[in-house]
Protein backbone atom coordinates (compact mmCIF):
# COMPACT_ATOMS: atom_id res chain seq x y z
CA UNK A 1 116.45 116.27 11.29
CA UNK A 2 115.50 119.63 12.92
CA UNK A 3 113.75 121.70 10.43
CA UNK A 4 115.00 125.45 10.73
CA UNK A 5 115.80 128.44 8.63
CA UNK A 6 119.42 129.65 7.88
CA UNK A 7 119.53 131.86 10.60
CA UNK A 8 119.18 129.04 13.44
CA UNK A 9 121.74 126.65 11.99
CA UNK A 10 124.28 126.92 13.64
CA UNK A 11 126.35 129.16 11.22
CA UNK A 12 129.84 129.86 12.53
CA UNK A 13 133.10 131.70 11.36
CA UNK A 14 135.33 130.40 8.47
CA UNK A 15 136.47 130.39 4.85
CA UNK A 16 133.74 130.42 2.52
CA UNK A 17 133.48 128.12 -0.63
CA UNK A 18 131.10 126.99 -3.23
CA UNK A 19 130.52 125.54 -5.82
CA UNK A 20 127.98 125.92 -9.09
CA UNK A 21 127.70 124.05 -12.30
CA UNK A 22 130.46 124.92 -14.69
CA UNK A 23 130.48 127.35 -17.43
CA UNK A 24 130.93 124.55 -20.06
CA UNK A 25 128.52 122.32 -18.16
CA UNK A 26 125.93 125.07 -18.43
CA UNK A 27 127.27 125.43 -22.16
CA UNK A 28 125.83 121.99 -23.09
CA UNK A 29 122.89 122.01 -21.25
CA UNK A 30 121.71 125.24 -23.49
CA UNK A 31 122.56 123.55 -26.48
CA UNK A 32 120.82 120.23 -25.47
CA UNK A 33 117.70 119.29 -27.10
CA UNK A 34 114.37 118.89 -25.79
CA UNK A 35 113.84 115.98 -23.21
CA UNK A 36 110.80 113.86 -24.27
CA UNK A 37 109.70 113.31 -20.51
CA UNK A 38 107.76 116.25 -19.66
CA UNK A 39 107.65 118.08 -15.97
CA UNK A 40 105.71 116.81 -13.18
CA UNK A 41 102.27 118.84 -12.52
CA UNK A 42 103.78 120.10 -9.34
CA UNK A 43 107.20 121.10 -10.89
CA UNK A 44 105.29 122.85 -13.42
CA UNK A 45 102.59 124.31 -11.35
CA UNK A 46 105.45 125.80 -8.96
CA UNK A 47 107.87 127.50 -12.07
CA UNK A 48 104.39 128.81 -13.14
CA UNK A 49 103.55 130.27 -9.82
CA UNK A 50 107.11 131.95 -9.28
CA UNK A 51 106.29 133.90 -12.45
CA UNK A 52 103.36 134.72 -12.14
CA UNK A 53 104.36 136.30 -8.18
CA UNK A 54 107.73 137.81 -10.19
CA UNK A 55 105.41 139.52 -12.67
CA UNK A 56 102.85 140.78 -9.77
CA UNK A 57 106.38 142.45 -8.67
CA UNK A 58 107.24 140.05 -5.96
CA UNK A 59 110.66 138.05 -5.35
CA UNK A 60 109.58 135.52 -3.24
CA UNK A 61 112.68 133.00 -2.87
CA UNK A 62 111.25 129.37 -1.96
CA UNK A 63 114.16 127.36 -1.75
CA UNK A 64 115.04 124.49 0.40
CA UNK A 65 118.62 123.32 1.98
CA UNK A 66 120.48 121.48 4.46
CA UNK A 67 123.47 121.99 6.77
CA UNK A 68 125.77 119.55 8.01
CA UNK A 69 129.07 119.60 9.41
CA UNK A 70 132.71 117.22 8.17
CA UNK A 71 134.74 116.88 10.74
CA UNK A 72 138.36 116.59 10.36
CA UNK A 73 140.53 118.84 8.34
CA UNK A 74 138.89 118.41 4.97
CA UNK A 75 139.99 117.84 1.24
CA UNK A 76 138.10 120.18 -0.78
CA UNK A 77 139.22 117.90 -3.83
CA UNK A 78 137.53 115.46 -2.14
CA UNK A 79 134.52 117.13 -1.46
CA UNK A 80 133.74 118.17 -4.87
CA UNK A 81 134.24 114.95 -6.08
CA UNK A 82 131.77 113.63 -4.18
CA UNK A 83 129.36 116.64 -4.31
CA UNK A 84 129.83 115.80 -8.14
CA UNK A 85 129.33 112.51 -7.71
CA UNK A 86 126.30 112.67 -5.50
CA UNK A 87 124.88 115.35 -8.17
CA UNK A 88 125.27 112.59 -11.03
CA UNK A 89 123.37 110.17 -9.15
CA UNK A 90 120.40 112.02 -9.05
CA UNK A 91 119.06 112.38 -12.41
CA UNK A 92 116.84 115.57 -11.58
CA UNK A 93 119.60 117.68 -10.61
CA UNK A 94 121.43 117.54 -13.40
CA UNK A 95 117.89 118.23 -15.53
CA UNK A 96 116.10 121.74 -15.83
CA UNK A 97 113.25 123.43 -17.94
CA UNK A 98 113.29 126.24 -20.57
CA UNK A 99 110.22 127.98 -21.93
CA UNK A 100 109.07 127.49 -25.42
CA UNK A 101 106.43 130.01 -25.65
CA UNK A 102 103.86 129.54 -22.72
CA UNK A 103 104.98 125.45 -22.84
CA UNK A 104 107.47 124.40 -20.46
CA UNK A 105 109.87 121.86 -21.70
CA UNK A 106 112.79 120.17 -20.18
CA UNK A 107 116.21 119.10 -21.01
CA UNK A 108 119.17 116.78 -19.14
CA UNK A 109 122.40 116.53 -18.98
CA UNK A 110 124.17 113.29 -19.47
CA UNK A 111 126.62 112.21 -16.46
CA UNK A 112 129.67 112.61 -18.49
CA UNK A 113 128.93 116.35 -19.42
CA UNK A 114 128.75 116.80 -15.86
CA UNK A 115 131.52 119.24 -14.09
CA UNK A 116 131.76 121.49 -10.84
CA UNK A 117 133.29 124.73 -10.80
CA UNK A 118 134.77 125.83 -7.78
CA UNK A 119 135.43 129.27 -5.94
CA UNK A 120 136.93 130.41 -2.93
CA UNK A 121 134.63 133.27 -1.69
CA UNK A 122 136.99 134.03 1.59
CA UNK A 123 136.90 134.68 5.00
CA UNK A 124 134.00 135.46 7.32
CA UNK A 125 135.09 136.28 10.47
CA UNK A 126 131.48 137.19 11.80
CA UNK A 127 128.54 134.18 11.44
CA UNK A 128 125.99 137.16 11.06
CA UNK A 129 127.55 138.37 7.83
CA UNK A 130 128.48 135.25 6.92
CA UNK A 131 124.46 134.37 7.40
CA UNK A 132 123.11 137.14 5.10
CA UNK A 133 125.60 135.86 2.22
CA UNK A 134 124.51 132.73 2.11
CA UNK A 135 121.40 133.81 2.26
CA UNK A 136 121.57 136.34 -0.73
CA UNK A 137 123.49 133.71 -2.73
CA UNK A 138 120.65 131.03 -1.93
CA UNK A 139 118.20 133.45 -2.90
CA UNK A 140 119.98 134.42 -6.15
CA UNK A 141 121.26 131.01 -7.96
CA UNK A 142 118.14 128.86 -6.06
CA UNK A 143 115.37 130.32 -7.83
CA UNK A 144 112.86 128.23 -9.71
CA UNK A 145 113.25 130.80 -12.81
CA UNK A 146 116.93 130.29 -13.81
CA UNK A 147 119.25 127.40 -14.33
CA UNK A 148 121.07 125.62 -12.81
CA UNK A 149 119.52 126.45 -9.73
CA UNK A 150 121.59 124.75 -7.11
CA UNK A 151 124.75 125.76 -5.20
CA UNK A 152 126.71 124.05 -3.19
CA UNK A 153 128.86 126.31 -0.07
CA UNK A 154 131.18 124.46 2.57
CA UNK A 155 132.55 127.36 5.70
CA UNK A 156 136.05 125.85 6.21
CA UNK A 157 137.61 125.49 9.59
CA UNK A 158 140.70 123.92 10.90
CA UNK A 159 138.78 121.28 12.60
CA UNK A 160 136.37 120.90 9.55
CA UNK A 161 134.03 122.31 7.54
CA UNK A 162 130.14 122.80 7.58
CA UNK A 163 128.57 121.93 4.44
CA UNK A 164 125.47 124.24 3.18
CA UNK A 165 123.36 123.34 0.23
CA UNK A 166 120.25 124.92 -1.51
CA UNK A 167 118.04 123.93 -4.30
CA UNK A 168 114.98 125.24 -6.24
CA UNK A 169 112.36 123.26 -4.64
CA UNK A 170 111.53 121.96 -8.11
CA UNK A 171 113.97 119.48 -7.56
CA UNK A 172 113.69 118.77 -3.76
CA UNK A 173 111.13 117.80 -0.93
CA UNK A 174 111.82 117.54 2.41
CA UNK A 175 112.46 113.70 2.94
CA UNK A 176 115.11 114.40 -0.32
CA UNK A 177 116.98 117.15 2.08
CA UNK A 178 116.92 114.81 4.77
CA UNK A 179 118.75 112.10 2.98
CA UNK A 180 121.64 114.14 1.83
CA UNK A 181 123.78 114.38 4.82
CA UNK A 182 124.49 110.35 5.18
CA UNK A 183 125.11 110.13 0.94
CA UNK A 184 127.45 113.09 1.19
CA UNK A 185 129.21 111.76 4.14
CA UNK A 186 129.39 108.13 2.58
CA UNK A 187 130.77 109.47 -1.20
CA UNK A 188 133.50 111.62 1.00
CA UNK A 189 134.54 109.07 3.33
CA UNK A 190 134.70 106.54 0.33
CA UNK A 191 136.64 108.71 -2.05
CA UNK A 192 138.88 110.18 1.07
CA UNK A 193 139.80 106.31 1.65
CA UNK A 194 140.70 105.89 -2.04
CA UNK A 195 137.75 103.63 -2.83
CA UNK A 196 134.72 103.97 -5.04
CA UNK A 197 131.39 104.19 -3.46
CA UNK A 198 128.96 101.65 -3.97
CA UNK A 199 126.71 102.58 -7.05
CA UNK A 200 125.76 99.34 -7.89
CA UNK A 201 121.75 99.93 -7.36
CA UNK A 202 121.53 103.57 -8.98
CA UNK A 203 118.85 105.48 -7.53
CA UNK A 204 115.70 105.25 -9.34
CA UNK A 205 115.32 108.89 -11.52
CA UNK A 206 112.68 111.54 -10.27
CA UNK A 207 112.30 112.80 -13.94
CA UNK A 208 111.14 108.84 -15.15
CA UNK A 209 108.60 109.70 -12.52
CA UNK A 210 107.37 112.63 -13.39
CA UNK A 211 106.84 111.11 -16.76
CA UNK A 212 104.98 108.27 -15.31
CA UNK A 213 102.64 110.40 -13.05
CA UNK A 214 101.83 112.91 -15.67
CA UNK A 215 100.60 109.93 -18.14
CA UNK A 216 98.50 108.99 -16.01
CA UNK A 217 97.14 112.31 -14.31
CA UNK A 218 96.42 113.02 -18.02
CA UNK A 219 94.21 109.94 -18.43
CA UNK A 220 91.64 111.49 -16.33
CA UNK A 221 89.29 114.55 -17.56
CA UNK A 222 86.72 117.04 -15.62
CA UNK A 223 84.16 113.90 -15.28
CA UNK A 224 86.31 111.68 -12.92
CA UNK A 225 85.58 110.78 -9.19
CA UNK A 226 88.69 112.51 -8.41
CA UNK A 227 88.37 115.69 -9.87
CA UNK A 228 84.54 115.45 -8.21
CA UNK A 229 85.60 115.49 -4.84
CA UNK A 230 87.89 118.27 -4.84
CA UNK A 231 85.18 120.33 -6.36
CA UNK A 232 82.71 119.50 -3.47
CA UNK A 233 85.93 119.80 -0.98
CA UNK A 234 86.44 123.13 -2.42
CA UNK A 235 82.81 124.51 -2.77
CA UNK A 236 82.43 123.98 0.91
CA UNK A 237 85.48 125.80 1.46
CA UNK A 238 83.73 129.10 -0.32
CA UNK A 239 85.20 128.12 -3.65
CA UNK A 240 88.82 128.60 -2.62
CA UNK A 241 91.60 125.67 -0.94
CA UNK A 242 91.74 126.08 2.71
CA UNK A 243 93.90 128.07 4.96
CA UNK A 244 94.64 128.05 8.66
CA UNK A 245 91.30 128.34 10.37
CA UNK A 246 92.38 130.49 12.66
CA UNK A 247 92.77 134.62 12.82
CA UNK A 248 95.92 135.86 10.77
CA UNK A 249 95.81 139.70 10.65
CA UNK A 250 96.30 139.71 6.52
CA UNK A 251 94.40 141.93 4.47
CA UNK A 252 92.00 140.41 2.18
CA UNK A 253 93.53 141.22 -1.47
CA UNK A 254 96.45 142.73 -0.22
CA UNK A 255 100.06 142.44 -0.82
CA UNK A 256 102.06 139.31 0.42
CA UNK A 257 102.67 139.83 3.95
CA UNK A 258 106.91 139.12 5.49
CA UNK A 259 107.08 135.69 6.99
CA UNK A 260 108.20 134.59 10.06
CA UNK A 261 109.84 131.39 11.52
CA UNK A 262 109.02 129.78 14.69
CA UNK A 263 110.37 126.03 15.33
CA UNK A 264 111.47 124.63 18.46
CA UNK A 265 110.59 121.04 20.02
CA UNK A 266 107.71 119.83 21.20
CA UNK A 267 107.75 116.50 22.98
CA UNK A 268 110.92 114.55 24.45
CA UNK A 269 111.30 111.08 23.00
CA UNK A 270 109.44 109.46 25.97
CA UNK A 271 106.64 112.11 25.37
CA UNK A 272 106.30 111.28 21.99
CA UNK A 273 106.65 107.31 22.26
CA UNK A 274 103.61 107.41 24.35
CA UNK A 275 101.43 109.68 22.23
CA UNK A 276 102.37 107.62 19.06
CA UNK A 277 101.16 104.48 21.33
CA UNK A 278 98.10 106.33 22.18
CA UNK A 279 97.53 106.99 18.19
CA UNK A 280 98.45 103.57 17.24
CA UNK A 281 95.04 102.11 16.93
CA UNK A 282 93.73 105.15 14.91
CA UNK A 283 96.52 105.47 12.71
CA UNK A 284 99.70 106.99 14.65
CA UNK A 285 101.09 110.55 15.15
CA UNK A 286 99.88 111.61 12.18
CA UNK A 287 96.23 110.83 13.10
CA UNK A 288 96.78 112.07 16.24
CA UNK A 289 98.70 115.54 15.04
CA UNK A 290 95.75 116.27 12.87
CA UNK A 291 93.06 115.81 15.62
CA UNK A 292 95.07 117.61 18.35
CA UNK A 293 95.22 120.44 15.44
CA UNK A 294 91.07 120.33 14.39
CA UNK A 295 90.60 120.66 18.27
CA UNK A 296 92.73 123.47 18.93
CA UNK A 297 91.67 125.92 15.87
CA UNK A 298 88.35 125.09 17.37
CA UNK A 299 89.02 126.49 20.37
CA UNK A 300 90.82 129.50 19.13
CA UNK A 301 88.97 130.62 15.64
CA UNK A 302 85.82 129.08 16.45
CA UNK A 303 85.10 127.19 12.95
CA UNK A 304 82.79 124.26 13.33
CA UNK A 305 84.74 122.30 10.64
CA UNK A 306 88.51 122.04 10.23
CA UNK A 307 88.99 121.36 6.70
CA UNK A 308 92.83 121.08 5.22
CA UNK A 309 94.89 119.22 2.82
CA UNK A 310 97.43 116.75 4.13
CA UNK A 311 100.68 116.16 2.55
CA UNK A 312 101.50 113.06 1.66
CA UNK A 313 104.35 111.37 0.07
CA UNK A 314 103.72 109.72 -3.34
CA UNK A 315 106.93 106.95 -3.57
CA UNK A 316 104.26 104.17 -3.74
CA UNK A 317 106.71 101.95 -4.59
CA UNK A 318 110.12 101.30 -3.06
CA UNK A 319 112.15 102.07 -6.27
CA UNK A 320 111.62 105.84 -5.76
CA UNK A 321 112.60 105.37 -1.76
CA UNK A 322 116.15 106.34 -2.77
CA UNK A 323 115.34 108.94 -5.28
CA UNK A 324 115.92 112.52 -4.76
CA UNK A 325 112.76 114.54 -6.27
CA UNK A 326 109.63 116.45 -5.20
CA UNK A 327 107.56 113.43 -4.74
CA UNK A 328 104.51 114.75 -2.62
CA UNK A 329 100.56 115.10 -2.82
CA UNK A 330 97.66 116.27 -0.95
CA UNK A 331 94.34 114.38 0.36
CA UNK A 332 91.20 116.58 1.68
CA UNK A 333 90.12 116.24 5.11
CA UNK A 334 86.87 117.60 6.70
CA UNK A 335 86.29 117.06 10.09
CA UNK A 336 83.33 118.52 11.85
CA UNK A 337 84.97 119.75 15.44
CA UNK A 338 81.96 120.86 16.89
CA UNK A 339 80.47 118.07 17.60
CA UNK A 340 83.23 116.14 18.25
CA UNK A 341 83.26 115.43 22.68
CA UNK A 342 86.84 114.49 23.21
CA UNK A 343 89.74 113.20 21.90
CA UNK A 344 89.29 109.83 20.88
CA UNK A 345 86.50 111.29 18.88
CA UNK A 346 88.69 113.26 16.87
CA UNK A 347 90.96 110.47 16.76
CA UNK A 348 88.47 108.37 15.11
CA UNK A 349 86.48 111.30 12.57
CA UNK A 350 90.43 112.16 11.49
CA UNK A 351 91.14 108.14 10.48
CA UNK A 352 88.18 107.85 8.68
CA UNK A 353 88.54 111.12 6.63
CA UNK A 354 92.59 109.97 5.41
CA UNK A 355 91.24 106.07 5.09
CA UNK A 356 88.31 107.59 2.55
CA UNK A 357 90.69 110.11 1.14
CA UNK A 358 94.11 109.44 1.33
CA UNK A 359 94.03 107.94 -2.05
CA UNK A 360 93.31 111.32 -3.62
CA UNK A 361 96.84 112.37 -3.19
CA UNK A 362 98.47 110.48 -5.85
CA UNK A 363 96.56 112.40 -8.21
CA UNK A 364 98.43 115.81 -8.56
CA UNK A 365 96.52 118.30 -7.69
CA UNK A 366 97.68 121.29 -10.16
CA UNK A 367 96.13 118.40 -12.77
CA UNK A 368 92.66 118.44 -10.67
CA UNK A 369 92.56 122.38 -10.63
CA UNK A 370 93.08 122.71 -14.28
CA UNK A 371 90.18 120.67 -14.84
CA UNK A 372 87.49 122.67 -12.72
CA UNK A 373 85.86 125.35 -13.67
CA UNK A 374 87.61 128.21 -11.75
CA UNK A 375 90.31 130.67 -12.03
CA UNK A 376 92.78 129.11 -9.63
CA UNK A 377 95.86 131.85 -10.94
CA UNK A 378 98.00 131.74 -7.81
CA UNK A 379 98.85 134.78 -5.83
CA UNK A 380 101.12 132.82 -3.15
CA UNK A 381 103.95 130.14 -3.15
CA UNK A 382 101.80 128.63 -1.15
CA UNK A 383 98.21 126.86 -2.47
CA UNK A 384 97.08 126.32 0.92
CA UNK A 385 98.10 125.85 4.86
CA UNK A 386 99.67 122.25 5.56
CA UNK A 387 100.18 120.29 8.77
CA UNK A 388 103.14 117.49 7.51
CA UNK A 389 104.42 114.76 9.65
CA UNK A 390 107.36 113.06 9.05
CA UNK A 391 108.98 109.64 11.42
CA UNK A 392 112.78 110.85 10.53
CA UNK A 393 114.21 108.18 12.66
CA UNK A 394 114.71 105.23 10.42
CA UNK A 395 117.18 107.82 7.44
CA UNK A 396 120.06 106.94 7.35
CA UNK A 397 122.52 108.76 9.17
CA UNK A 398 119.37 109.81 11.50
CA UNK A 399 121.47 108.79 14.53
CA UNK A 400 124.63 111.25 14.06
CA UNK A 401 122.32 114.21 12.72
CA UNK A 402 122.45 116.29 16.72
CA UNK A 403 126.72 115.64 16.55
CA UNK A 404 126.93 116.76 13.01
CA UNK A 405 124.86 119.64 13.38
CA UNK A 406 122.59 118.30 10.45
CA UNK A 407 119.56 120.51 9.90
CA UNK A 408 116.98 120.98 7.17
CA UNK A 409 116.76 124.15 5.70
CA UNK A 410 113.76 126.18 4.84
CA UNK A 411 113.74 130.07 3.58
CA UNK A 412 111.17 131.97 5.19
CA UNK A 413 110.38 135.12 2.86
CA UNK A 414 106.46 135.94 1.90
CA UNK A 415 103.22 134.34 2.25
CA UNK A 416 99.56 134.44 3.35
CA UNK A 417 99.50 130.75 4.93
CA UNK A 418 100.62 128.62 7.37
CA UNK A 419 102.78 125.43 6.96
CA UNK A 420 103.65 123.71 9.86
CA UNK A 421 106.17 121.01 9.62
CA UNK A 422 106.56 118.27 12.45
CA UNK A 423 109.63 115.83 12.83
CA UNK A 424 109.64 112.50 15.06
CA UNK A 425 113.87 112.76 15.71
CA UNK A 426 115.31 110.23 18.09
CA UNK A 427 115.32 113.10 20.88
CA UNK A 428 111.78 113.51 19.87
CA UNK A 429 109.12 115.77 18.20
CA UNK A 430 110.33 119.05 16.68
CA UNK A 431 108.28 121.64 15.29
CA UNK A 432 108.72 124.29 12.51
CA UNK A 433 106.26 126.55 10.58
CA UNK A 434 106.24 129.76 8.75
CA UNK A 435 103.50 131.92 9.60
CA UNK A 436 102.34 135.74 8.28
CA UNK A 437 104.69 137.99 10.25
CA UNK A 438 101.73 139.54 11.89
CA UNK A 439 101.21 140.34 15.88
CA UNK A 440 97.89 138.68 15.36
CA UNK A 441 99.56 135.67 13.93
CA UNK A 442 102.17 135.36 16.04
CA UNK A 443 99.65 135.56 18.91
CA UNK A 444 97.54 133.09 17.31
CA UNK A 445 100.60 130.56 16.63
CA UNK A 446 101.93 131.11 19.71
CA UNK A 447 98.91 129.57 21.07
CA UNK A 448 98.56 126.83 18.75
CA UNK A 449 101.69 125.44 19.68
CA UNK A 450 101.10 126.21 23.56
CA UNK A 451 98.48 123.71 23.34
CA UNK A 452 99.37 121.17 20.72
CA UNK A 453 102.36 120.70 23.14
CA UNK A 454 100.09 120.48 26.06
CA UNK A 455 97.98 118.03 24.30
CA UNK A 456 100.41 115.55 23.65
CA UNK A 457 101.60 115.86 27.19
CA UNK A 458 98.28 115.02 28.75
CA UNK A 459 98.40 112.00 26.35
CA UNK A 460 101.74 110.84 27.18
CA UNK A 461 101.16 111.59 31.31
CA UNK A 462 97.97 109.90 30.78
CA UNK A 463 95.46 112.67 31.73
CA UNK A 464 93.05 111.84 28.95
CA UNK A 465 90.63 108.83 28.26
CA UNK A 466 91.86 105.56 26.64
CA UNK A 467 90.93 104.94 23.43
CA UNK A 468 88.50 102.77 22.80
């Protein structure tokens, strides 16, 4: 699925509706009492961080979202039942957090207590307008410091509808956005024919994981192997967690710069067959992303070592392959460009840094800052600059997502790093990242992306060496 923001989605005219929790839903839930299974580090770590930006006098919305369109005329009835249904399935959206001093506790909703309420916004005659209300809306019931913090919109046409959703990324990752489309589809379809979907395998809960993963992230203390290598990973990198070694143009100190979004694709599917053959031996695209990248920032900020955190997912096991959550963690790579010749090198320094490291990710790490000795209170939404990459190909629904005008949705606002987001799609590889709204990087990005995309050309044309 491409990954854009809500102003490249494809937006067009029609009759607005959406759709929050209900008043007596919301009733319960505040009279609910405390859920023994506490929130995941990350969950935690991001509520915290949203406060502590909204008390440095910053509203900095971080929500994520998808678009998709229903062809057809279509039944709203039926497309709140299965927006309802789909919500149900998922145990995380129907759970949320209230504070208790400084302590962060959660509560659920059972299934049954459940409801939608519905209302018909109107009509937007201009996609612009139309654009800046869903944004505003997003931005207003999305936020990581209310509840609920979901809403579901559908712009209604005679031909169909398209469907817009946001969430709190609390409750939501990326792969979890890309899913939705093909479950909303299949619950519509199945309750438009006047069956009942198949539920027989529920999918597993996010919040029985984030119980899980906290019991044992609390098992370890400031003494573990763990928490020692992100200290030595973070002394090199002067004591803070890396950002995008290249030049930004942000003040030191200063406030939270505007963002801005660039995306647009970067290899055709025959482009990026060959570089993922290339990769193969050493690992894949990934592998080969991540060495194309050290290379590059090389070239244009001159640091000898690109050091960075990659995100990977954490559903270890195949129970949580279903689940809608935030199930992601970071590993520490150093690799020491300087030295490297060419790009099998790279190739080769990148595999070995994710085969020593990679396991570090399924330790959160908000858990491994809280145990070092240093201030880490955040300043950004963002802990540090990412490079993700994510085969999209094999979700379901993958093959329909360019005729449904399915897209993943991410709001660019503020922030002082870069994340850079790449998709293997069956047309090929797309690219997205939000960047400092600077000139300097723009320029910089610009760049970056000039010659990533000229990299994996020379791969796939064969103009570099085979690996050996």
């Amino acid at each position: 699925m491409r990954i854009t923001d809500i102003q490249r989605c494809e937006v067009r005219p029609g009759r607005l509706v959406e759709w929050t929790l209900s008043p007596a839903t919301v009733a319960v839930a505040a009279a609910l009492p405390d859920d023994s299974r506490p929130p995941a580090y990350i969950q935690e770590s991001h509520i915290r961080t949203a406060r502590t930006v909204r008390q440095d006098g910053m509203f900095v919305p971080t929500w994520l979202g998808t678009a998709f369109d229903l062809p057809g005329p279509v039944d709203l009835d039926v497309l709140e039942r299965a927006l309802r249904a789909w919500t149900v399935r998922h145990e995380t959206l129907r759970s949320g957090f209230r504070w208790a001093g400084d302590e962060l506790r959660r509560f659920t909703l059972d299934a049954s207590d459940v409801a939608l309420c519905r209302r018909d916004v109107g009509d937007f005659p201009d996609a612009d307008v139309l654009v800046r209300h869903l944004q505003d809306r997003f931005d207003t019931v999305a936020d990581a410091l209310r509840w609920p913090n979901l809403l579901y919109t559908a712009v209604v046409r005679e031909d169909g509808a398209s469907v817009y959703l946001a969430f709190d990324h609390s409750n939501v990752d990326a792969y979890s956005v890309q899913r939705i489309p093909a479950e909303i589809h299949e619950l519509y379809a199945a309750f438009l024919a006047g069956t009942e979907p198949d539920d027989s395998t529920p999918a597993a809960s996010y919040v029985d994981f984030c119980e899980i993963e906290r019991a044992h992230a609390d098992g370890i203390d400031g003494r573990h192997a763990v928490v020692d290598r992100w200290r030595e990973f973070i002394r090199r990198c002067d004591g803070t967690l890396p950002g995008f070694p290249v030049e930004l143009g942000v003040v030191p100190g200063g406030p939270l710069p505007p963002q801005r979004m660039l995306c647009e694709p970067l290899a055709d599917a025959e482009e990026a067959a060959a570089f993922e053959a290339y990769c193969r031996p050493y690992g894949g695209s990934l592998v080969g992303l991540l060495a194309a990248t050290g290379l590059i920032v090389h070239e244009l900020g001159g640091q000898p070592v690109y050091r960075t955190v990659v995100p990977f997912h954490t559903r270890v096991k195949s129970r949580w392959s279903d689940s809608v959550g935030w199930y992601v963690g970071g590993a520490p790579i150093e690799v020491p460009v300087d030295r490297l010749r060419n790009f099998p090198e790279a190739l080769r320094a990148v595999r070995a840094e994710l085969q020593a490291n990679r396991s570090l990710a399924r330790m959160p790490l908000p858990r491994v800052l809280s145990l070092l000795d240093a201030d880490f209170r955040p300043t950004s939404p963002d802990l540090y600059s990412i490079v993700s990459y994510l085969d999209t190909r094999a979700l379901p629904g993958a093959g329909q997502w360019a005729r449904l005008k399915a897209y993943g949705l991410l709001r660019v606002s503020y922030g002082d790093q870069v994340c850079v987001w790449v998709n293997r799609l069956p047309e090929g590889l797309w690219l997205a990242s939000r960047h400092p709204d600077t000139d300097v990087a723009a320029k910089n990005m610009r760049l970056y992306v000039e010659r990533l995309r000229d990299r994996i050309a020379s791969v796939a044309h064969g103009s570099l060496p085979a690996v050996s």
